[in-house]
C-alpha atoms as a PDB file:
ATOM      1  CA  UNK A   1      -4.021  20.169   5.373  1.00  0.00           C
ATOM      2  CA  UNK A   2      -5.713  22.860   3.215  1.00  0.00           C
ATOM      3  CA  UNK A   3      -8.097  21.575   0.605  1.00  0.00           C
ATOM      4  CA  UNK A   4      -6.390  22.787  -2.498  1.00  0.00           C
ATOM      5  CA  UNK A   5      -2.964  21.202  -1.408  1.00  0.00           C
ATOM      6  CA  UNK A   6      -4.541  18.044  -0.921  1.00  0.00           C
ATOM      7  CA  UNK A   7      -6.149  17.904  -3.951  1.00  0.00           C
ATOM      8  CA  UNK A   8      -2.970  18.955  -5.920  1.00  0.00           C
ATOM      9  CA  UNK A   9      -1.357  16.010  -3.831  1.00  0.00           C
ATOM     10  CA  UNK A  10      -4.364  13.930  -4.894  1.00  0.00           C
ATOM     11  CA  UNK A  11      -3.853  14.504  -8.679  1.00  0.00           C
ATOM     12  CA  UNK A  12      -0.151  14.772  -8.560  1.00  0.00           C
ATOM     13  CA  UNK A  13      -0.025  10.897  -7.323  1.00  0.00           C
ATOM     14  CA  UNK A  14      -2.150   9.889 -10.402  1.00  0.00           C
ATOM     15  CA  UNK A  15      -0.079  11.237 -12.558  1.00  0.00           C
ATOM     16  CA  UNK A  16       2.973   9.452 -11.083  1.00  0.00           C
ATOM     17  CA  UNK A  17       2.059   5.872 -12.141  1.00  0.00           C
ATOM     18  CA  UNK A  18       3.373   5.752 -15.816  1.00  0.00           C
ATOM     19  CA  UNK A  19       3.823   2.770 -18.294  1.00  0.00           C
ATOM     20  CA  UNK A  20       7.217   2.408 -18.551  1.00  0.00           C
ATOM     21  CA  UNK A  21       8.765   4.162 -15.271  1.00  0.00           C
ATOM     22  CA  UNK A  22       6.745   3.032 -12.496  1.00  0.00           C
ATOM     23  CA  UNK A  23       5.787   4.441  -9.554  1.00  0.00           C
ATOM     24  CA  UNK A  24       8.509   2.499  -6.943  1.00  0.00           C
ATOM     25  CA  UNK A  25       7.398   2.685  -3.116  1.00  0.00           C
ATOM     26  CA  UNK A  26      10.021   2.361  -0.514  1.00  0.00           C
ATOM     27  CA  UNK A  27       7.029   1.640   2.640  1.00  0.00           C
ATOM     28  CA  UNK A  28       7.227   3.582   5.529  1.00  0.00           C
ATOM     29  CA  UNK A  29       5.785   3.231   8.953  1.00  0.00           C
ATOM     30  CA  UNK A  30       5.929   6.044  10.991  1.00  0.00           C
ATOM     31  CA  UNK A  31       6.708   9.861  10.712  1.00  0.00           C
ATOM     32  CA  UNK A  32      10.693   9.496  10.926  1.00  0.00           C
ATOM     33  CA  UNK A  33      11.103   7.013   7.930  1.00  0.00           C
ATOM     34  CA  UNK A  34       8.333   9.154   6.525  1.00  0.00           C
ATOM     35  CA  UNK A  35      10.601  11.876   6.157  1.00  0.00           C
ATOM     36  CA  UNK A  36      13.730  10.317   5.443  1.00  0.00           C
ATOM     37  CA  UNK A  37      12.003   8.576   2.156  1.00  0.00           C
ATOM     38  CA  UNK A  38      10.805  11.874   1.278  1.00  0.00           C
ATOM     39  CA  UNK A  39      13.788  13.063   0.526  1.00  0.00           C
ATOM     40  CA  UNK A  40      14.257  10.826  -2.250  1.00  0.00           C
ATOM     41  CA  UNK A  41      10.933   9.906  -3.269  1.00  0.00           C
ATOM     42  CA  UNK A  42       8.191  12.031  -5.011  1.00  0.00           C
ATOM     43  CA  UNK A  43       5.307   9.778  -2.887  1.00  0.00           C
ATOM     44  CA  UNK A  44       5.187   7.853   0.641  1.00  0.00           C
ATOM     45  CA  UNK A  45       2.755   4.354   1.395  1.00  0.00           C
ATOM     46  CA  UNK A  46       2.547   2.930   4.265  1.00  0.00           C
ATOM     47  CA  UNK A  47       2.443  -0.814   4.948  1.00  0.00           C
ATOM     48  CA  UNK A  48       0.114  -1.805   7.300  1.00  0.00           C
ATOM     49  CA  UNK A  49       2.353  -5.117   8.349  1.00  0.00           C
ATOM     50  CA  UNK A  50       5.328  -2.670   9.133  1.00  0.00           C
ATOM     51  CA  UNK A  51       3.079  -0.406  10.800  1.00  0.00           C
ATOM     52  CA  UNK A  52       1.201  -2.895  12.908  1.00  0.00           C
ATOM     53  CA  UNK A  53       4.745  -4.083  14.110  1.00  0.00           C
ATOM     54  CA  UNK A  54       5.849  -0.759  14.973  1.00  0.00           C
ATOM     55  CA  UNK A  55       2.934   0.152  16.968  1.00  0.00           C
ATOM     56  CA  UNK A  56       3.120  -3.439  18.488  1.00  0.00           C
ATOM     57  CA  UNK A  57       0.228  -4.885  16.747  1.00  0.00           C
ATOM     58  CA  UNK A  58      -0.188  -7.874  14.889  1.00  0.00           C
ATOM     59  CA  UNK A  59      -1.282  -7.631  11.232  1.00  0.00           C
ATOM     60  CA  UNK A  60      -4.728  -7.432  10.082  1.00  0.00           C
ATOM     61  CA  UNK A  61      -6.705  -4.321  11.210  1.00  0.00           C
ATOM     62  CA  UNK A  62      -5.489  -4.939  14.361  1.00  0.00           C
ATOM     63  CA  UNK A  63      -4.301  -1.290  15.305  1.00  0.00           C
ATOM     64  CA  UNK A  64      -7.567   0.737  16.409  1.00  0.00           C
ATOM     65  CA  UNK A  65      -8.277   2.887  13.655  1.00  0.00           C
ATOM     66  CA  UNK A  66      -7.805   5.777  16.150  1.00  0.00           C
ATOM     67  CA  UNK A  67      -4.461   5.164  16.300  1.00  0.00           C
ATOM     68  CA  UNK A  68      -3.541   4.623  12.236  1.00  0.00           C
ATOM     69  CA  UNK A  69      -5.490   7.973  11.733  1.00  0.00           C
ATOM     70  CA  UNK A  70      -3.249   9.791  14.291  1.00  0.00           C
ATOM     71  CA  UNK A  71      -0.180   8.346  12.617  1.00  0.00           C
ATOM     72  CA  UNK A  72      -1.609   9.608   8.879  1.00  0.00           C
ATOM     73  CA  UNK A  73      -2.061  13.093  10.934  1.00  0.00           C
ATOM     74  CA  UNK A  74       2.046  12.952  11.934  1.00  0.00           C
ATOM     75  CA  UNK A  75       3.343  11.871   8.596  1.00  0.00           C
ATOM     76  CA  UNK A  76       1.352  13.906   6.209  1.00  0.00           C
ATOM     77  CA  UNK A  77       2.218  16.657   8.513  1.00  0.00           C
ATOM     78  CA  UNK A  78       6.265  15.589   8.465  1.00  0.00           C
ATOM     79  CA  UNK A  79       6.360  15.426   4.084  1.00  0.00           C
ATOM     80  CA  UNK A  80       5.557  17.324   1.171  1.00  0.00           C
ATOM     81  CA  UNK A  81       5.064  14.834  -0.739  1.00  0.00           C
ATOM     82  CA  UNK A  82       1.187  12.755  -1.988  1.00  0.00           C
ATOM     83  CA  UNK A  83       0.688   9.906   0.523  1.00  0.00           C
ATOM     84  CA  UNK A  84      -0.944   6.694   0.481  1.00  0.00           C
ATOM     85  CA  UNK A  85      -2.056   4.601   3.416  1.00  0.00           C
ATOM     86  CA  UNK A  86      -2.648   0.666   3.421  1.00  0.00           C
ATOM     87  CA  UNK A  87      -6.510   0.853   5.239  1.00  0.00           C
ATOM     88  CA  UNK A  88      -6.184  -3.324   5.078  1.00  0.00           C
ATOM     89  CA  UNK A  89     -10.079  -4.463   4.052  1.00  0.00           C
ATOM     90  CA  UNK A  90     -11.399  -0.876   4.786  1.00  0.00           C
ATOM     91  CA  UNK A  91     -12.031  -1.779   8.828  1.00  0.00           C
ATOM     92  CA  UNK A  92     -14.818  -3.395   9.055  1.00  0.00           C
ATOM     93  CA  UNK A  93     -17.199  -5.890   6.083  1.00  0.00           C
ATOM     94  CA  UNK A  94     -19.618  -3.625   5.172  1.00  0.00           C
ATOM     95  CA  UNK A  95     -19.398  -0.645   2.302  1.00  0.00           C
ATOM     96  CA  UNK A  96     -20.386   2.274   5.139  1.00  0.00           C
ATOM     97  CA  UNK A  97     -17.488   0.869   7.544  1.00  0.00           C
ATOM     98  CA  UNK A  98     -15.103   1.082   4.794  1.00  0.00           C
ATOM     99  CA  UNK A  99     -16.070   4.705   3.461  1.00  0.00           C
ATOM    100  CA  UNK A 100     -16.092   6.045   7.176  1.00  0.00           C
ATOM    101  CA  UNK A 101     -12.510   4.238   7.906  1.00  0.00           C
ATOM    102  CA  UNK A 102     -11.531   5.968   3.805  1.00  0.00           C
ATOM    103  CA  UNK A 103     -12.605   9.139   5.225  1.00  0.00           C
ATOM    104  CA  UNK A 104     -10.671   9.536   8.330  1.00  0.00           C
ATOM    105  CA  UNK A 105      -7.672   8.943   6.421  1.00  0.00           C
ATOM    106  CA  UNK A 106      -8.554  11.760   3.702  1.00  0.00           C
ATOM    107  CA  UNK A 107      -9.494  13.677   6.790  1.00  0.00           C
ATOM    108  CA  UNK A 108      -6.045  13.930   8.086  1.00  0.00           C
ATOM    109  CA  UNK A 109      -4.364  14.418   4.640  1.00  0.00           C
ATOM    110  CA  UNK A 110      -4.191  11.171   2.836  1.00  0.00           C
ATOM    111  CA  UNK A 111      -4.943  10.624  -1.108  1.00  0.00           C
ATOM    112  CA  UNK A 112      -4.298   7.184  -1.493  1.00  0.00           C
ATOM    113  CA  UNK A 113      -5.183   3.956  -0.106  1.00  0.00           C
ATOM    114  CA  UNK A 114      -4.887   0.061  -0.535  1.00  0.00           C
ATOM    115  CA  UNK A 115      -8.171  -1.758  -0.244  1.00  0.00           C
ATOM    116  CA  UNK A 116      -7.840  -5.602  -0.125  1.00  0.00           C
ATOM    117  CA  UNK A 117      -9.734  -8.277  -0.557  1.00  0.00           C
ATOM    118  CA  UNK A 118      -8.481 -11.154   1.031  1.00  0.00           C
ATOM    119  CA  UNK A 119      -9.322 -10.276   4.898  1.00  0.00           C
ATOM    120  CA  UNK A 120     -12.867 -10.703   5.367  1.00  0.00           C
ATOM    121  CA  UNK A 121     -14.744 -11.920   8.732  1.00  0.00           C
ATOM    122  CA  UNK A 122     -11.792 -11.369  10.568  1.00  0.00           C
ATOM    123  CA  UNK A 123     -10.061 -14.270   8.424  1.00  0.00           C
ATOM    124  CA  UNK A 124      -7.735 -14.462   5.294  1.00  0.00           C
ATOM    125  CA  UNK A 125     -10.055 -15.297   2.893  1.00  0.00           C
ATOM    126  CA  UNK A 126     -11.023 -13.932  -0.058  1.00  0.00           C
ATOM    127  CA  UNK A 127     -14.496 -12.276   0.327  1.00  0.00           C
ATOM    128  CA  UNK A 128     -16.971 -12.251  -2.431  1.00  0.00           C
ATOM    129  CA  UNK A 129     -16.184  -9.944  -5.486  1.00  0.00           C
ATOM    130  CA  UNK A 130     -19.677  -7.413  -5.709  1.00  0.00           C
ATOM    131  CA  UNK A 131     -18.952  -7.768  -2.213  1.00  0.00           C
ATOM    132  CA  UNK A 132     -15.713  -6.005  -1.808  1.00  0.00           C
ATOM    133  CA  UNK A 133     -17.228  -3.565  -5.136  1.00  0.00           C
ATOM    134  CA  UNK A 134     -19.171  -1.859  -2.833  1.00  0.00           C
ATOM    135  CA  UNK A 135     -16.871  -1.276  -0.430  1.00  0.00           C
ATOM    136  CA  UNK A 136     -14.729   0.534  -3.389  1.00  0.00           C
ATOM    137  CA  UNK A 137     -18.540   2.315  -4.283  1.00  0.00           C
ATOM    138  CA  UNK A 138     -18.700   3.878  -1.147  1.00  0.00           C
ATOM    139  CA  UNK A 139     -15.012   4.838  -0.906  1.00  0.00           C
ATOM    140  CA  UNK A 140     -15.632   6.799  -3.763  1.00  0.00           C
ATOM    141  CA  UNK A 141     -18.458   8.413  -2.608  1.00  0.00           C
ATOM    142  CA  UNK A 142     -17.089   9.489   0.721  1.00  0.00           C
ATOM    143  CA  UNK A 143     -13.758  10.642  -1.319  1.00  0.00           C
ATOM    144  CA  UNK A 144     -16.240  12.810  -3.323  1.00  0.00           C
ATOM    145  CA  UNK A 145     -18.442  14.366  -0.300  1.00  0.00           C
ATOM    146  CA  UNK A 146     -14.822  15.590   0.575  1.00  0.00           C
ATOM    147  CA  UNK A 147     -13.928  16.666  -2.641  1.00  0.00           C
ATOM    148  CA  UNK A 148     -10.594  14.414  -2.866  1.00  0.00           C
ATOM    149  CA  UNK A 149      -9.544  12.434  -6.409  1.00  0.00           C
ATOM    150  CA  UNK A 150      -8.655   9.835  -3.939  1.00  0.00           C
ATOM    151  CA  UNK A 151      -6.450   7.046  -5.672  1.00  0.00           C
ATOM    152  CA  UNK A 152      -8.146   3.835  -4.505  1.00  0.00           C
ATOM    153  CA  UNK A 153      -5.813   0.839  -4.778  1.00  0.00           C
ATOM    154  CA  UNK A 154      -8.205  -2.683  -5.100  1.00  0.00           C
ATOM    155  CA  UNK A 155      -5.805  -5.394  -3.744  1.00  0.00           C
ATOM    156  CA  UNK A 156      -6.192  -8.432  -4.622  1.00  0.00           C
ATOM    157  CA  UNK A 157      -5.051 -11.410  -3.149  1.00  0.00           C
ATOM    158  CA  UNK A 158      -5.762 -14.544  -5.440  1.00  0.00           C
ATOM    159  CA  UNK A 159      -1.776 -15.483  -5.718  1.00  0.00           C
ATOM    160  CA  UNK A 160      -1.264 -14.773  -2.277  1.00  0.00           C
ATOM    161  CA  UNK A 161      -3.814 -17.028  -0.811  1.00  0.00           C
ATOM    162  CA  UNK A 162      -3.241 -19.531  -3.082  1.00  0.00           C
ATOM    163  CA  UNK A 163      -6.661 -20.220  -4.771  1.00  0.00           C
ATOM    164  CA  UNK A 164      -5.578 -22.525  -7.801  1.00  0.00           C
ATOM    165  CA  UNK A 165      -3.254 -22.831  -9.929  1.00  0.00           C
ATOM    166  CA  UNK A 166      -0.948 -19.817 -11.312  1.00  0.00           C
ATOM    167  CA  UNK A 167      -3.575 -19.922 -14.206  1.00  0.00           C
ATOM    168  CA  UNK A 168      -6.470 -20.097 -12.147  1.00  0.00           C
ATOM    169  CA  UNK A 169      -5.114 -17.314  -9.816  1.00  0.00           C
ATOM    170  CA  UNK A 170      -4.506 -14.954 -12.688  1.00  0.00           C
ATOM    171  CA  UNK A 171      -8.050 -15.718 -14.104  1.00  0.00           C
ATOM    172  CA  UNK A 172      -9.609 -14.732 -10.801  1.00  0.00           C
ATOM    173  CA  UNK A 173      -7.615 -11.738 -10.487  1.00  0.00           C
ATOM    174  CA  UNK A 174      -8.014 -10.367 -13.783  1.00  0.00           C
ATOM    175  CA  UNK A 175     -11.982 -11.245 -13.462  1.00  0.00           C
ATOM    176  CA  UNK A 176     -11.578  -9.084  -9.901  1.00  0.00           C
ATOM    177  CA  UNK A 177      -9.874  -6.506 -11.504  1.00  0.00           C
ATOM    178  CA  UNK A 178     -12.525  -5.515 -14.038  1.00  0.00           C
ATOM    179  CA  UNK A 179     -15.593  -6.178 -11.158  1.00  0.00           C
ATOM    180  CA  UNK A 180     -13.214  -3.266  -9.326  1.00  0.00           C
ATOM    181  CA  UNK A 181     -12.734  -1.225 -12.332  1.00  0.00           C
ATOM    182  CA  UNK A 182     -16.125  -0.895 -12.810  1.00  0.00           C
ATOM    183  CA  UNK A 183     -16.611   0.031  -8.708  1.00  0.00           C
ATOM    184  CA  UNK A 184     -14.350   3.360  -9.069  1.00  0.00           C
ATOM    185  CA  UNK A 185     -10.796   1.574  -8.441  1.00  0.00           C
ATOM    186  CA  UNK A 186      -7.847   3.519  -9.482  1.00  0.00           C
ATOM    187  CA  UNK A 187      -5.057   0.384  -9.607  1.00  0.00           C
ATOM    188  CA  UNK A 188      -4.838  -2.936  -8.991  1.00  0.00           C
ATOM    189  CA  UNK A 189      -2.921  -4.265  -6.534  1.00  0.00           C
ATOM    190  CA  UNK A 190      -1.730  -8.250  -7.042  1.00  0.00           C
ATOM    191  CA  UNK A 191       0.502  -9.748  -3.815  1.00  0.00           C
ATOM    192  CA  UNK A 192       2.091 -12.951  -4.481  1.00  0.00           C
ATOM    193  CA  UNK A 193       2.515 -12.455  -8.400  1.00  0.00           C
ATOM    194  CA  UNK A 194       6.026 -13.107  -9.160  1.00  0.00           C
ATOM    195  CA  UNK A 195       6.205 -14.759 -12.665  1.00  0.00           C
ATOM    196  CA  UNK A 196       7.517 -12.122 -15.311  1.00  0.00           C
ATOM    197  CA  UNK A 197       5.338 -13.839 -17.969  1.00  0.00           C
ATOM    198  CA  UNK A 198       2.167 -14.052 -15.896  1.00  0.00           C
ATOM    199  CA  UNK A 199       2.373 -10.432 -14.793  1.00  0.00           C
ATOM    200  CA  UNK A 200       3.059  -9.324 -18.512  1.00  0.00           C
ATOM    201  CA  UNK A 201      -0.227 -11.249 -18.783  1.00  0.00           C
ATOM    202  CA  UNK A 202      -2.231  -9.670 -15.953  1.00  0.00           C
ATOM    203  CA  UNK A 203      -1.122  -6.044 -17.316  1.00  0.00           C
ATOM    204  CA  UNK A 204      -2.937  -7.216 -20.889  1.00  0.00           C
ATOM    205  CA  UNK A 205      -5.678  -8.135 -19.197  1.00  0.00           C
ATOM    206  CA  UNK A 206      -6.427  -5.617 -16.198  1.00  0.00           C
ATOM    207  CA  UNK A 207      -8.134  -2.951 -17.008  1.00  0.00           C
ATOM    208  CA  UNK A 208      -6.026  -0.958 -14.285  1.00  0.00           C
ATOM    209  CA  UNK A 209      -2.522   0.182 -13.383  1.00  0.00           C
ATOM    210  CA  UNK A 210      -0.971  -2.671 -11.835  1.00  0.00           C
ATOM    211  CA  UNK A 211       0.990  -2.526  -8.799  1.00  0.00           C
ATOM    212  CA  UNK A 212       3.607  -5.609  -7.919  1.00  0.00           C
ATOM    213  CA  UNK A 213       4.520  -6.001  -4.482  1.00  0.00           C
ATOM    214  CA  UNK A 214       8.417  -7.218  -4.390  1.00  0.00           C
ATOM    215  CA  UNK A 215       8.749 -11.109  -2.219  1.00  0.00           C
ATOM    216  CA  UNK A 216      11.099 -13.437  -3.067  1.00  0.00           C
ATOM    217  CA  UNK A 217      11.716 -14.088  -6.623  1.00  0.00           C
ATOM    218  CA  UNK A 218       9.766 -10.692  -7.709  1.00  0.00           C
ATOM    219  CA  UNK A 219      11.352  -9.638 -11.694  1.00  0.00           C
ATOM    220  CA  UNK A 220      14.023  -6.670 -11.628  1.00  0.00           C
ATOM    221  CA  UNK A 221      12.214  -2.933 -11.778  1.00  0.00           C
ATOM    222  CA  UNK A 222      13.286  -2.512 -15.513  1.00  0.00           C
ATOM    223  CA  UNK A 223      11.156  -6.023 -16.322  1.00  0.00           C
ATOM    224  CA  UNK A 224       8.255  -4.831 -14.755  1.00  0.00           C
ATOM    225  CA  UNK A 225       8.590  -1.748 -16.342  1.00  0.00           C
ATOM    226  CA  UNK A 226       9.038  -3.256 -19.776  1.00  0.00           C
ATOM    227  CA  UNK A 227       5.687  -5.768 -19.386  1.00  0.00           C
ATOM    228  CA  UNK A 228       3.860  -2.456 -18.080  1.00  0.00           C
ATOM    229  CA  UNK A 229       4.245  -2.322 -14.670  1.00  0.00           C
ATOM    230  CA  UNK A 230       3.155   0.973 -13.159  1.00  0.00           C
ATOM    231  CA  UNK A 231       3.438   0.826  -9.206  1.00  0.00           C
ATOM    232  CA  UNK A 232       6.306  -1.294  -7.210  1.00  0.00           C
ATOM    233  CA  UNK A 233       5.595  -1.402  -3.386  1.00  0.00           C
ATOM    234  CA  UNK A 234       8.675  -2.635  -1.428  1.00  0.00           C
ATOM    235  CA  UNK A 235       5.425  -3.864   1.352  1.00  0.00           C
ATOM    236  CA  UNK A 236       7.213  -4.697   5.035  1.00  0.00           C
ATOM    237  CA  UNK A 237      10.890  -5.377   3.361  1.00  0.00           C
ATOM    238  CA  UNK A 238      12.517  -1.971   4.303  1.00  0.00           C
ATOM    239  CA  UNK A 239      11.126  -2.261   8.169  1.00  0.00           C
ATOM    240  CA  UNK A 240      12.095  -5.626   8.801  1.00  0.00           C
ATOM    241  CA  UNK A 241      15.791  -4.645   7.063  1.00  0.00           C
ATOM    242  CA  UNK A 242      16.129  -1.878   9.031  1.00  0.00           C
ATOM    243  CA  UNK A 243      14.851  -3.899  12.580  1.00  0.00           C
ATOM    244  CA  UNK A 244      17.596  -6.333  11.177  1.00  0.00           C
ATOM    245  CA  UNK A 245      20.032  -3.906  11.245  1.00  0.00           C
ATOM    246  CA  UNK A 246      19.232  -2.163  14.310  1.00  0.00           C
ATOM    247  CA  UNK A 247      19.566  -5.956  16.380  1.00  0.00           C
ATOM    248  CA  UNK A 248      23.078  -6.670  14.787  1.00  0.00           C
ATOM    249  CA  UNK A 249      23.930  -2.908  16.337  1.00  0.00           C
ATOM    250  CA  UNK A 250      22.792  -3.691  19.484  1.00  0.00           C
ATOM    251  CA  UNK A 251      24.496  -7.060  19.659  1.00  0.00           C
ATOM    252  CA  UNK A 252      27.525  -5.515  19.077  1.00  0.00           C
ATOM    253  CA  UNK A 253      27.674  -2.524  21.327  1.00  0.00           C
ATOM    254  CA  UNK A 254      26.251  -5.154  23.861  1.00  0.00           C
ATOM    255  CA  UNK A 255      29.106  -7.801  23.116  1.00  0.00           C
ATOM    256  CA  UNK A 256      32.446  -4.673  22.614  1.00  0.00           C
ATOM    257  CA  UNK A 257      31.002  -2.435  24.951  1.00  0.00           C
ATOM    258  CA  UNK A 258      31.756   0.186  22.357  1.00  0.00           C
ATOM    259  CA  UNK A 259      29.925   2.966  21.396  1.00  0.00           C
ATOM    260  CA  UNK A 260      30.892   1.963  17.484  1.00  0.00           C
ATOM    261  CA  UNK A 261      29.714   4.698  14.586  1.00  0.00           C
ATOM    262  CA  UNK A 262      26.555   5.610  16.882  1.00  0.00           C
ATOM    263  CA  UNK A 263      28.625   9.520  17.729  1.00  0.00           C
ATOM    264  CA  UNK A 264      29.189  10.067  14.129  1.00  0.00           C
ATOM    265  CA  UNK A 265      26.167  11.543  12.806  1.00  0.00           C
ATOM    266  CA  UNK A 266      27.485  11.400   9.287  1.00  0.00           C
ATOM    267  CA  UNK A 267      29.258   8.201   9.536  1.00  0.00           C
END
């Protein structure tokens, strides 16, 4: 991708999350739903769960980082639109792993990524907060070298990995979000938040955008939006819909032996 489109991408994906109409992500996981999201949506992400199962990996930096920066390649490639790739805990526990892993994916076109903290060792854990700062340091650095206003997403995973109560999780989050803040983050990213009062809370306290990922019982887009939501990521939902989808279709041309709506293109 040439260096001024990149950066334009870059800058163009900032200015999408907005207080009051946030940024909403349909996640994609390959090229083909790349494109077909594009269509209708000014940005792609990725979700590394959806794109692990696609590629026939489990979750958690599983997929050789050969092969996610190869996929990057295709999709930037396929879209004209900013994209954003989940890079898990950065590939590997130390700040240099994570910048070298950050810049193969600005390498091949990227200007986003999720960080997170809660995979550390190999194990769903949180790791230690200065810790995962550095990793978010040396992103930054390597996103400079290369001359990209890379939007680094610091997930954290407090609420997700259940580390007290709802109070105590939004404590530690909103303590993690200011250690990040300070690191070079660009947004922080809070699985496993669901509560429309507690997130109105975590947006007065984060110093960051803050991006909700939708799970069961998530608030309706105009909530967020009202409590100051600025990035909705839709995570694994739309892959595991659309595998649903695709297994009821192939149970029932298996059990009719018809062909069904498969010859109508625009059916």
């Amino acid at each position: 991708m040439d260096a001024n489109m990149q950066q334009q991408y870059a800058e163009a994906f900032h200015g999408l999350h907005k207080t009051g109409d946030p940024l909403v992500l349909f996640n994609a996981w390959d090229a083909a739903t790349a494109k077909a999201i594009a269509k209708t949506s000014p940005a792609i992400a990725t979700s590394s769960g959806a794109v692990a199962a696609a590629l026939g990996y489990a979750d958690g930096e599983n997929v050789p980082l050969d092969m996610l920066a190869g996929l990057v390649s295709r999709i930037t490639a396929s879209v004209s639109v900013p994209v954003s790739i989940d890079l898990e805990a950065g590939y590997g526990d130390t700040p240099d792993a994570a910048a070298t892993s950050a810049a193969r994916i600005l390498q091949v076109g990227a200007v986003g990524i999720n960080i997170e903290d809660g995979l550390s060792g190999g194990k769903r854990q949180l790791a230690n907060p200065e810790q995962h700062a550095a990793k978010i340091k040396a992103v930054r650095h390597a996103a400079q070298q290369l001359g990209v206003h890379l939007f680094i997403n610091a997930r954290t995973d407090p609420f997700l990995l259940k580390y007290g109560s709802p109070a105590e999780c939004l404590n530690e989050a909103a303590r993690r979000a200011k250690i990040y803040a300070d690191a070079g983050a660009d947004g922080i990213f809070v699985p496993g938040l669901t509560d429309l009062a507690l997130i109105g809370k975590f947006v007065q306290l984060a110093p960051l955008p803050v991006n909700i990922m939708v799970t069961q019982g998530v608030p309706a887009i105009p909530d967020l939006a009202r409590v100051g939501v600025r990035r909705v990521s839709l995570g694994p939902w739309p892959m595991l819909a659309a595998m649903r989808v695709i297994g009821q279709a192939a149970a029932g041309v298996a059990m009719s032996k018809q062909y069904g709506t498969f010859l109508q293109p625009n059916a």
